[in-house]
N, C-alpha and C. Protein backbone atom coordinates (compact mmCIF):
# COMPACT_ATOMS: atom_id res chain seq x y z
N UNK A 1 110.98 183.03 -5.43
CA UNK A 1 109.97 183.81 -4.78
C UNK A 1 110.27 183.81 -3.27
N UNK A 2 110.13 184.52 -2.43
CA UNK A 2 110.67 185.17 -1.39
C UNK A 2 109.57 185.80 -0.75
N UNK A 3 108.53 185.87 0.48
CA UNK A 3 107.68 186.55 1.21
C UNK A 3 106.75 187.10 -0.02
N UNK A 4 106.77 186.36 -1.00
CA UNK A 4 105.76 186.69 -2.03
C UNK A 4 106.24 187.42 -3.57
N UNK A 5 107.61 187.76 -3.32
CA UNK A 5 107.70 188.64 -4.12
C UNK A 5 108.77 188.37 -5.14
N UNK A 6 108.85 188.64 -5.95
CA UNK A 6 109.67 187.87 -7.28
C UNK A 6 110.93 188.25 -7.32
N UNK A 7 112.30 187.51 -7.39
CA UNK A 7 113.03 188.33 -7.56
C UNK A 7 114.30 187.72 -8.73
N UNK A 8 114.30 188.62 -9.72
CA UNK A 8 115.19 188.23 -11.26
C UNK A 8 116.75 187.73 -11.01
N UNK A 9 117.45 186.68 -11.43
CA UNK A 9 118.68 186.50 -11.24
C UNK A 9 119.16 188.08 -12.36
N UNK A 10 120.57 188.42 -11.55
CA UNK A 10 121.67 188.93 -12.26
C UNK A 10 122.61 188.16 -12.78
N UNK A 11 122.95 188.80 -14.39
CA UNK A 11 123.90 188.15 -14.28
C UNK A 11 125.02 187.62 -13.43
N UNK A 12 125.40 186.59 -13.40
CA UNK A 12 126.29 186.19 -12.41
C UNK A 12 127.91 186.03 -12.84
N UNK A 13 128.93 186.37 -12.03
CA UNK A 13 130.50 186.94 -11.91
C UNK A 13 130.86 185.54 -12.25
N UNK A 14 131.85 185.55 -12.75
CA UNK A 14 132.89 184.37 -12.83
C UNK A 14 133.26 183.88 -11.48
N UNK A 15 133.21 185.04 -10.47
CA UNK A 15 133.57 183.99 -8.92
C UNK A 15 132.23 183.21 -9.00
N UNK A 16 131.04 183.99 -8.88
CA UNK A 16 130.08 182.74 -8.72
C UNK A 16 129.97 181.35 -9.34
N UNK A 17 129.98 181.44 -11.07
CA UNK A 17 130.12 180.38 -11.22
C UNK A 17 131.60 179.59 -10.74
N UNK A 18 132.49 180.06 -10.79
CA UNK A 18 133.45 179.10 -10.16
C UNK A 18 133.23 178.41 -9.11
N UNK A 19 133.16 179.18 -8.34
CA UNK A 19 132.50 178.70 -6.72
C UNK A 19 131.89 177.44 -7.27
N UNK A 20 130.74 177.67 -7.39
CA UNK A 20 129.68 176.54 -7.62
C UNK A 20 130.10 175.68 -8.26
N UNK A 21 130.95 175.77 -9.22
CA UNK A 21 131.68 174.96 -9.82
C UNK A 21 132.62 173.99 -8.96
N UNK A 22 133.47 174.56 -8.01
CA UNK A 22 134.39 174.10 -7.42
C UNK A 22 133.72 173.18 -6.10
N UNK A 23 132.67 174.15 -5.50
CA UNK A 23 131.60 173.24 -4.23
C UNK A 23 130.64 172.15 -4.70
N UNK A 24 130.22 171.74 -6.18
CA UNK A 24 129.50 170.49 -6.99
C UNK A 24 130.28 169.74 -7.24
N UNK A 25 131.61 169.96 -7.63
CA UNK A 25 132.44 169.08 -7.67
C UNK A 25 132.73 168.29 -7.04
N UNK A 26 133.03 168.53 -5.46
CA UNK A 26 133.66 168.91 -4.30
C UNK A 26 132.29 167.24 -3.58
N UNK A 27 131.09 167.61 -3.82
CA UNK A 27 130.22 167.92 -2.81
C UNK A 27 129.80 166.52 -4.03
N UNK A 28 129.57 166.59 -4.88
CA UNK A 28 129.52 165.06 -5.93
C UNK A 28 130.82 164.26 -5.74
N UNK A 29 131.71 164.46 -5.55
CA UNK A 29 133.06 163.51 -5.16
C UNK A 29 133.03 162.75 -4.09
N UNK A 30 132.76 163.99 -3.16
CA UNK A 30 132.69 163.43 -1.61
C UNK A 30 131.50 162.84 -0.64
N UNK A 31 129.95 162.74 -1.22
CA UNK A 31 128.84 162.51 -0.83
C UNK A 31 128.52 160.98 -1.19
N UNK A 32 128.49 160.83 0.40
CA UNK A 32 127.63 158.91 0.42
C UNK A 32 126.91 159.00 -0.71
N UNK A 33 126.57 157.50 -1.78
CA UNK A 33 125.79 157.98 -2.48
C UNK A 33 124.75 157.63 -2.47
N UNK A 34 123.92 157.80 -1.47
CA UNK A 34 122.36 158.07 -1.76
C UNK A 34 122.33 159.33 -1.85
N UNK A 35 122.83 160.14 -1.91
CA UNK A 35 122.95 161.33 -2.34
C UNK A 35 123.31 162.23 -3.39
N UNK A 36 122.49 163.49 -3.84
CA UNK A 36 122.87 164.40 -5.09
C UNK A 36 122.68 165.73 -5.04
N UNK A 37 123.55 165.89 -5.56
CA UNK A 37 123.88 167.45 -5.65
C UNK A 37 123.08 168.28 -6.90
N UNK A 38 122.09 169.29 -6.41
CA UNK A 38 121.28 170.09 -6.91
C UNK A 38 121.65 171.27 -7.49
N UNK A 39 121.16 171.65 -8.58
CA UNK A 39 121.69 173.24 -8.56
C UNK A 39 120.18 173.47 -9.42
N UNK A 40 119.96 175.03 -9.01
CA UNK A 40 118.93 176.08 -9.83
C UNK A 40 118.26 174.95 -9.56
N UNK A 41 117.60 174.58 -8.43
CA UNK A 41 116.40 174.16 -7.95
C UNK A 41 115.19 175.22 -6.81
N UNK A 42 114.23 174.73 -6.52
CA UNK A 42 113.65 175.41 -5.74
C UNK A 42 113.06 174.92 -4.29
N UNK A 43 113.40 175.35 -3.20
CA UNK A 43 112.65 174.51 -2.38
C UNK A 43 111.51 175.57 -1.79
N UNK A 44 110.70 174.17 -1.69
CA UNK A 44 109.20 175.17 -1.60
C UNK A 44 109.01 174.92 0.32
N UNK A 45 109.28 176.60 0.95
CA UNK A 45 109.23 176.72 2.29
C UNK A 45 107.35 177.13 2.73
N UNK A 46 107.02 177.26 2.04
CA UNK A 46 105.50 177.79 2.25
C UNK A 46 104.73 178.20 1.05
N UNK A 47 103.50 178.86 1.32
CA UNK A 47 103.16 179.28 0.06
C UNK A 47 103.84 180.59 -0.77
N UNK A 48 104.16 181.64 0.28
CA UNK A 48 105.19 182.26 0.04
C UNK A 48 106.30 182.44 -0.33
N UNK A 49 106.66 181.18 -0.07
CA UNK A 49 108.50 181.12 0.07
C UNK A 49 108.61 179.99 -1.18
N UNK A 50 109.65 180.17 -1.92
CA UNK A 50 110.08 179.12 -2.86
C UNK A 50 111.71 179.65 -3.21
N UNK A 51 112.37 179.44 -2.41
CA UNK A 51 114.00 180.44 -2.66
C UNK A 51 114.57 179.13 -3.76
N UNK A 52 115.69 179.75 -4.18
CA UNK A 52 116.28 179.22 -4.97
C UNK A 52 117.74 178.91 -4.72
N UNK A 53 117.98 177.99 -3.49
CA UNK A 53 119.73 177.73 -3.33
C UNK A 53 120.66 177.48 -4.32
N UNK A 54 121.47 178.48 -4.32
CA UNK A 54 122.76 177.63 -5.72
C UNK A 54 122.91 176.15 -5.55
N UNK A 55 122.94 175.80 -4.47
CA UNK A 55 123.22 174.31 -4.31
C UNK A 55 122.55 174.20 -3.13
N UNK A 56 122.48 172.07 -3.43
CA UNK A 56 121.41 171.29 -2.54
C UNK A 56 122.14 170.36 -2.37
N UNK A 57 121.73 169.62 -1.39
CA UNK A 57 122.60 168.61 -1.09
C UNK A 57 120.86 167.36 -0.72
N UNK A 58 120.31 166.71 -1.92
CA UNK A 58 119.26 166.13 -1.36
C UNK A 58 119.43 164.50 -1.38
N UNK A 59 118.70 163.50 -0.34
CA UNK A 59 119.03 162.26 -0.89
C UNK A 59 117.90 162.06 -2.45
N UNK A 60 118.47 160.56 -3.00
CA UNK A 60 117.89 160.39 -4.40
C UNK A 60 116.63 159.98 -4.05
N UNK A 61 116.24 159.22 -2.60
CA UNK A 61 114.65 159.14 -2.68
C UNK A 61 113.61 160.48 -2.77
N UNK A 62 114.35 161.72 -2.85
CA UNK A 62 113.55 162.94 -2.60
C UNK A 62 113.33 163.26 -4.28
N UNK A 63 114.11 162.65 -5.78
CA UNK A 63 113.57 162.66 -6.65
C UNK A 63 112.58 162.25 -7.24
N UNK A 64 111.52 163.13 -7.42
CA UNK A 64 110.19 162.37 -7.53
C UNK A 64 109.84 162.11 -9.05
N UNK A 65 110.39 162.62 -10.20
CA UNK A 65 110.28 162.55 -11.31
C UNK A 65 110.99 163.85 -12.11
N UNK A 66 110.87 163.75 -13.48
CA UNK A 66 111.82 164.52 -14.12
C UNK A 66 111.24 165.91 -14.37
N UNK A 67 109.97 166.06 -14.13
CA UNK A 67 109.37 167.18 -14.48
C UNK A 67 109.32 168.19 -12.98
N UNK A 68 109.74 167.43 -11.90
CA UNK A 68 109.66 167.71 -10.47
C UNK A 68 110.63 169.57 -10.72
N UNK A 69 110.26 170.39 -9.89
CA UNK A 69 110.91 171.69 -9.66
C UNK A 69 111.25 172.37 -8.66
N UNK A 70 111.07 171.20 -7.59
CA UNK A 70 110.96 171.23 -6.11
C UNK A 70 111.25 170.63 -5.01
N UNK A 71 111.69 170.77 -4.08
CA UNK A 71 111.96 169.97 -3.35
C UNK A 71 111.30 170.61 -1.50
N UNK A 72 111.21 169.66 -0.85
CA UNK A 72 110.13 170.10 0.79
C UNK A 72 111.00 170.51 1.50
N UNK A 73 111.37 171.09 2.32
CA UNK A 73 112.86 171.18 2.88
C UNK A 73 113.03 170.13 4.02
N UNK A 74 112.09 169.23 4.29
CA UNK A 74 112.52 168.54 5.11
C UNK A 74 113.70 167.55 4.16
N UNK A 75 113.84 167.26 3.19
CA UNK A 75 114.65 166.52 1.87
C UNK A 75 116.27 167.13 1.96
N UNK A 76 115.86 168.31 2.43
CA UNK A 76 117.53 169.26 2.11
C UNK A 76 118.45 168.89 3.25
N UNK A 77 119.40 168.32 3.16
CA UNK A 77 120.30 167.77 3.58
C UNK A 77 121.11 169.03 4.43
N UNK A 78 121.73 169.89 2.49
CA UNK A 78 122.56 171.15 3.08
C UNK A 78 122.07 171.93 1.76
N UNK A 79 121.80 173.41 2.22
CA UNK A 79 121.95 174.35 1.54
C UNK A 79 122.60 175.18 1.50
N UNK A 80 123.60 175.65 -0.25
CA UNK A 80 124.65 176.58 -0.14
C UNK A 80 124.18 177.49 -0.63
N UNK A 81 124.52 179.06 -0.37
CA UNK A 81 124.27 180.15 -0.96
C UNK A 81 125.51 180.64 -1.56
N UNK A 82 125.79 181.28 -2.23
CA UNK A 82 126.97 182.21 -3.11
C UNK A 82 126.78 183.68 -2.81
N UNK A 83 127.36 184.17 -2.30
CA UNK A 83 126.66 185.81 -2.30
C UNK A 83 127.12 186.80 -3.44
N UNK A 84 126.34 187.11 -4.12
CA UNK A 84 126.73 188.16 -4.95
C UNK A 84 126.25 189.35 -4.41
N UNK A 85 126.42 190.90 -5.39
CA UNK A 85 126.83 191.84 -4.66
C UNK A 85 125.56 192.29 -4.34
N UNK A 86 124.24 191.72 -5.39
CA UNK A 86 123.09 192.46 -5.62
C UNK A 86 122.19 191.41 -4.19
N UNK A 87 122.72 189.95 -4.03
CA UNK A 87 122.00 189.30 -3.27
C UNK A 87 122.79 189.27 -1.19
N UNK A 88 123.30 190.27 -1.45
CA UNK A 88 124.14 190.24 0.15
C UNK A 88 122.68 190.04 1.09
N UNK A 89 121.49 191.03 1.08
CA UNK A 89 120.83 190.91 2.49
C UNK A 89 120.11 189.54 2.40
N UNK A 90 119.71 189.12 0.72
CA UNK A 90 118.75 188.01 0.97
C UNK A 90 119.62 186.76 1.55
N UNK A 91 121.02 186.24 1.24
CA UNK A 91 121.61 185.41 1.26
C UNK A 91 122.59 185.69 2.72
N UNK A 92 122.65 186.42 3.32
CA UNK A 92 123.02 186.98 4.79
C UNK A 92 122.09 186.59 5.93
N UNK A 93 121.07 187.24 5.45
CA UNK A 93 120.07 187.42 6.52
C UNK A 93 118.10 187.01 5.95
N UNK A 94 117.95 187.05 4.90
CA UNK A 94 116.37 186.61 4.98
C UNK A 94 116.54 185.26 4.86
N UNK A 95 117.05 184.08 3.73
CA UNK A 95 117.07 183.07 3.28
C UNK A 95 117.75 182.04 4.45
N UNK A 96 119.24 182.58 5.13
CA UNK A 96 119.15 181.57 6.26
C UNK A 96 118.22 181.40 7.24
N UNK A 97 117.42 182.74 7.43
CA UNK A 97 116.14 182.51 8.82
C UNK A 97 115.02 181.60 8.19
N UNK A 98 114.61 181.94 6.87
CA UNK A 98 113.71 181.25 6.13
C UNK A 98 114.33 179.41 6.27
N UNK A 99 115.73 179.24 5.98
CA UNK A 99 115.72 177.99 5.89
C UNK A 99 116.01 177.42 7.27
N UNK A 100 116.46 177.77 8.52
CA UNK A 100 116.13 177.46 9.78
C UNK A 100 114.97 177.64 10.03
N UNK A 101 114.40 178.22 9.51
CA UNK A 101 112.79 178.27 10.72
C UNK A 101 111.73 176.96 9.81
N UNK A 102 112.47 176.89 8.71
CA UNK A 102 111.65 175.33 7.78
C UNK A 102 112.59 174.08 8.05
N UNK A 103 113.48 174.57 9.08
CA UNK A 103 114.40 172.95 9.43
C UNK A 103 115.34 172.33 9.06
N UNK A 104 115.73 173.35 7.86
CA UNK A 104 117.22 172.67 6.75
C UNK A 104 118.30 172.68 7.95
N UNK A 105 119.07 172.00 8.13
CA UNK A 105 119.67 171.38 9.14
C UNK A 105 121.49 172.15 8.90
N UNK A 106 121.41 171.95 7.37
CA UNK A 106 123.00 172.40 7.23
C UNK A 106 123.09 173.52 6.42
N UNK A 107 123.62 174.87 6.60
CA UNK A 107 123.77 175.84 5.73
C UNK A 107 124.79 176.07 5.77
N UNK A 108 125.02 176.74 4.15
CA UNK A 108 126.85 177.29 4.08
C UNK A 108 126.94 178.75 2.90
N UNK A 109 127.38 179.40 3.67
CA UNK A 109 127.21 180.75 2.79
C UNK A 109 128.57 181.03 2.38
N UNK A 110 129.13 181.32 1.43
CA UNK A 110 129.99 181.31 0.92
C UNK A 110 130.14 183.09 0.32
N UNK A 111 131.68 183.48 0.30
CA UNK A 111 131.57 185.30 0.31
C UNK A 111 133.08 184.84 -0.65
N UNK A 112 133.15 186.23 -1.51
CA UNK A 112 134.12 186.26 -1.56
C UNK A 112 135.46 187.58 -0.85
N UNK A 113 135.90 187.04 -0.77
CA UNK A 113 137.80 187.89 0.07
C UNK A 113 138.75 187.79 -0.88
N UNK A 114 138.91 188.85 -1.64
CA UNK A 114 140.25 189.42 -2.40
C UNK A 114 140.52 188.43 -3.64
N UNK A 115 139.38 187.67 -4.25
CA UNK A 115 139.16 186.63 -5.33
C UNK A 115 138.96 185.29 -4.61
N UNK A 116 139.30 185.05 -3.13
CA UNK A 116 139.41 183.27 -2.64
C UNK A 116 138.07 183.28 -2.10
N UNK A 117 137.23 182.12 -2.56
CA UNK A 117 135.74 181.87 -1.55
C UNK A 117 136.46 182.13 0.34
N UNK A 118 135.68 182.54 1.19
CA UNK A 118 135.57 182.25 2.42
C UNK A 118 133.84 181.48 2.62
N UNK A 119 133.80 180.16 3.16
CA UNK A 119 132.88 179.43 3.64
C UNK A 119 132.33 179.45 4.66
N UNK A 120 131.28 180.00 5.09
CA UNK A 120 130.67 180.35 6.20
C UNK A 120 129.85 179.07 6.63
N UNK A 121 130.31 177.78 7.73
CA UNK A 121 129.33 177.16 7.74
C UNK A 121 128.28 176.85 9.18
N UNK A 122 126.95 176.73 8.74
CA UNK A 122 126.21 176.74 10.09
C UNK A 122 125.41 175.53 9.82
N UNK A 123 125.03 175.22 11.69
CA UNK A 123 124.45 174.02 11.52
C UNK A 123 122.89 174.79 12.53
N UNK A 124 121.87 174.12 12.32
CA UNK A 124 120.63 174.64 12.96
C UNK A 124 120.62 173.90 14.40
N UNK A 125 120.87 175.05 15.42
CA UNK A 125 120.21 174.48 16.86
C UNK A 125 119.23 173.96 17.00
N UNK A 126 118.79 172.74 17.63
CA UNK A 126 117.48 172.63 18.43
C UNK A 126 117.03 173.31 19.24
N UNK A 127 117.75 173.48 19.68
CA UNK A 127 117.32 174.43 21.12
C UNK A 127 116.76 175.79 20.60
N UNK A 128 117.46 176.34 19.63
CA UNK A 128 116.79 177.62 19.53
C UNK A 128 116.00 178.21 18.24
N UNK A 129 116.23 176.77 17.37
CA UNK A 129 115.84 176.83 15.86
C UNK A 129 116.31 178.01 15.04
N UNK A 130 117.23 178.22 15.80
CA UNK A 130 118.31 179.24 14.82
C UNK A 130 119.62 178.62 14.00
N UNK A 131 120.76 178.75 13.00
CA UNK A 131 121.53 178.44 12.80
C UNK A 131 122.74 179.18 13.89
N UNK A 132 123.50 178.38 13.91
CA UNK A 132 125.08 178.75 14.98
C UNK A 132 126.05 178.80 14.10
N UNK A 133 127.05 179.46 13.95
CA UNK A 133 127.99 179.07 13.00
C UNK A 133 128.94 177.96 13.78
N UNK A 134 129.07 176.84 12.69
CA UNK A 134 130.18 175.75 13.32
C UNK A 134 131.98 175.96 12.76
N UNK A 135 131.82 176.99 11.99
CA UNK A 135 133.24 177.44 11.12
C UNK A 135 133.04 178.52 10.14
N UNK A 136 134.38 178.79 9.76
CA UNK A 136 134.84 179.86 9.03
C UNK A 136 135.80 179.23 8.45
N UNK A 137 135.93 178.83 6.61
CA UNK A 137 137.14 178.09 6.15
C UNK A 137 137.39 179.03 5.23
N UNK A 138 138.62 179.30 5.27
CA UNK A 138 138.79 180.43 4.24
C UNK A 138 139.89 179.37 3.02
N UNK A 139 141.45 178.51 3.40
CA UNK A 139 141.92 178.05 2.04
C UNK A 139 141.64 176.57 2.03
N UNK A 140 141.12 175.93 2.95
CA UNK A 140 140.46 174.52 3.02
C UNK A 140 138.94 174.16 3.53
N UNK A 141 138.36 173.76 3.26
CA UNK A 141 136.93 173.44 4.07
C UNK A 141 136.90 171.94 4.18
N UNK A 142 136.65 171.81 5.34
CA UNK A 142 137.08 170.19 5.94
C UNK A 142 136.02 170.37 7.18
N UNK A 143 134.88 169.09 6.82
CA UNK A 143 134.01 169.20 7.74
C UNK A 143 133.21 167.86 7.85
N UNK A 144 132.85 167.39 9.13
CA UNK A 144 132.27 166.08 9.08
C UNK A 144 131.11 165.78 8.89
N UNK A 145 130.19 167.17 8.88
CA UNK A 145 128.72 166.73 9.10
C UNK A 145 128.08 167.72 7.80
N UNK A 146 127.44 167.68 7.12
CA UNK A 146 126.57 166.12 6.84
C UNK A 146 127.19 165.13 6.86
N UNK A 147 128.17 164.93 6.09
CA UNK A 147 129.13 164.45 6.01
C UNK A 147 130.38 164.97 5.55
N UNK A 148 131.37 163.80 5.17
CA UNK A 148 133.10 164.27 5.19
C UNK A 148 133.17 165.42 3.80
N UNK A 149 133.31 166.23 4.24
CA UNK A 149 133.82 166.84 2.71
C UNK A 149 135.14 168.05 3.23
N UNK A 150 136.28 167.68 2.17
CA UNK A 150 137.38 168.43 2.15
C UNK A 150 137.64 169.21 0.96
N UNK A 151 137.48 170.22 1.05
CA UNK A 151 137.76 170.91 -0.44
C UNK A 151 139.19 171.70 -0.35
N UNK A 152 139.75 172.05 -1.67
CA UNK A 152 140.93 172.99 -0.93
C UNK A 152 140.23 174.82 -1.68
N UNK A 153 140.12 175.24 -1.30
CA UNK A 153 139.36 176.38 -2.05
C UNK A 153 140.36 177.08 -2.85
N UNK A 154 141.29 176.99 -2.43
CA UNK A 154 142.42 177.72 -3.31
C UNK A 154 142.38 177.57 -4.25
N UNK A 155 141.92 176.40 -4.74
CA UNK A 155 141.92 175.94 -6.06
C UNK A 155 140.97 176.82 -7.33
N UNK A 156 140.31 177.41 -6.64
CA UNK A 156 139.70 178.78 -7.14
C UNK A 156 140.58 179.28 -7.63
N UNK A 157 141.76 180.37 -7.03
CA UNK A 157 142.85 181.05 -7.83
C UNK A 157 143.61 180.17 -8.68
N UNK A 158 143.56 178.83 -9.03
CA UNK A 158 144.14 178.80 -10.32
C UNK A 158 143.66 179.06 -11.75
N UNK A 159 144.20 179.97 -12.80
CA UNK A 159 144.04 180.42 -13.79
C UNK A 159 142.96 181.65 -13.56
N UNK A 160 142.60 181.97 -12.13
CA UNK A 160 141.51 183.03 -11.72
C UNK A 160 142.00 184.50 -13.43
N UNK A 161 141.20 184.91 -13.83
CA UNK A 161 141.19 185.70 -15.21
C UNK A 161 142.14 187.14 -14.58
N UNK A 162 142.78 187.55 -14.99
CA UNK A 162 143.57 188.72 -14.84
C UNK A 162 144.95 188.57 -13.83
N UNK A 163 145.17 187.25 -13.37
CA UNK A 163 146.53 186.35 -12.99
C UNK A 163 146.96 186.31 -13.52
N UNK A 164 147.03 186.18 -15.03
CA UNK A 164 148.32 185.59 -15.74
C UNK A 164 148.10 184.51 -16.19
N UNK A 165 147.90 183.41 -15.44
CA UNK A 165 147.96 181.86 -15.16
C UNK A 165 147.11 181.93 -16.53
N UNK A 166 147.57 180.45 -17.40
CA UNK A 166 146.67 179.80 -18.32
C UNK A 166 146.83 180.48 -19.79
N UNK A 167 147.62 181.72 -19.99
CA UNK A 167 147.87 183.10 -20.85
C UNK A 167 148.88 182.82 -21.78
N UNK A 168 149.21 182.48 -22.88
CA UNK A 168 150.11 182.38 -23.92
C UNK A 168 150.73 183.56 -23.70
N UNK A 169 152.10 183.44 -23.64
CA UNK A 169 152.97 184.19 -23.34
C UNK A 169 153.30 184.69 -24.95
């Protein structure tokens, strides 16, 4: 839910799930562990707002029980978005202002370029309670804050479907 108003997942592309696949991996490997990696959760920004990040990055004291469907955003560590084709303006432009102006500290929007993720990552100013971008990783993402995480993204194009790769000859 979004400024009140409902909005249905599409089916989602094989880049998406890969992606997400490849950044949970990535992001569960490499995370201190008081920490866990979320997916198809909701964080509740107001009464209005309840977006749904592909991925979370929350510590484990923010699990409050098993029936929980939510999380405060002061809890959110980092939030990733995936952009698909139908979600470009919400995941561009409404959902990062929504999650800077509620304080999520680390965002990373992720696009795809010619089948390889490009990682868009921003960190939220104080000064202006906006996000800044701190990088652009297009075949590695290597970054210290939240913390260390190195991914190689390339790793996406292996066996990517209509390559070849993985295909009984």
């Amino acid at each position: 839910m979004i400024d009140g108003g409902l909005f249905f997942v599409s089916p989602q592309t094989y880049f998406h799930m890969a992606v997400l696949r490849l950044l949970e991996t990535a992001l569960l490997d490499q995370a201190p562990e008081e920490y866990d990696v979320i997916r198809e959760m909701t964080v509740t920004l107001d009464g209005r707002d309840r977006p749904e990040p592909d991925l979370m990055v929350v510590p484990y004291s923010a699990l409050g029980q098993l029936r929980q469907t939510s999380f405060d955003p002061s809890q959110i560590v980092l939030a990733v978005e995936v952009v698909s084709p139908e979600s470009v303006g919400r995941d561009r432009e409404l959902k990062p202002r929504k999650y800077a102006k509620a304080g999520i500290r680390h965002f990373w929007r992720v696009e795809e370029n010619d089948g390889t993720p490009v990682v868009y990552v921003y960190e939220l100013d104080p000064a202006t309670g906006a996000y800044a971008i701190t990088g652009i990783h297009h075949d590695r993402l290597k970054v210290a804050v939240p913390f260390v995480v190195d991914a190689d993204l390339t790793r996406l194009r292996r066996g990517r479907p209509g390559d070849g790769a993985g295909q009984d000859a």
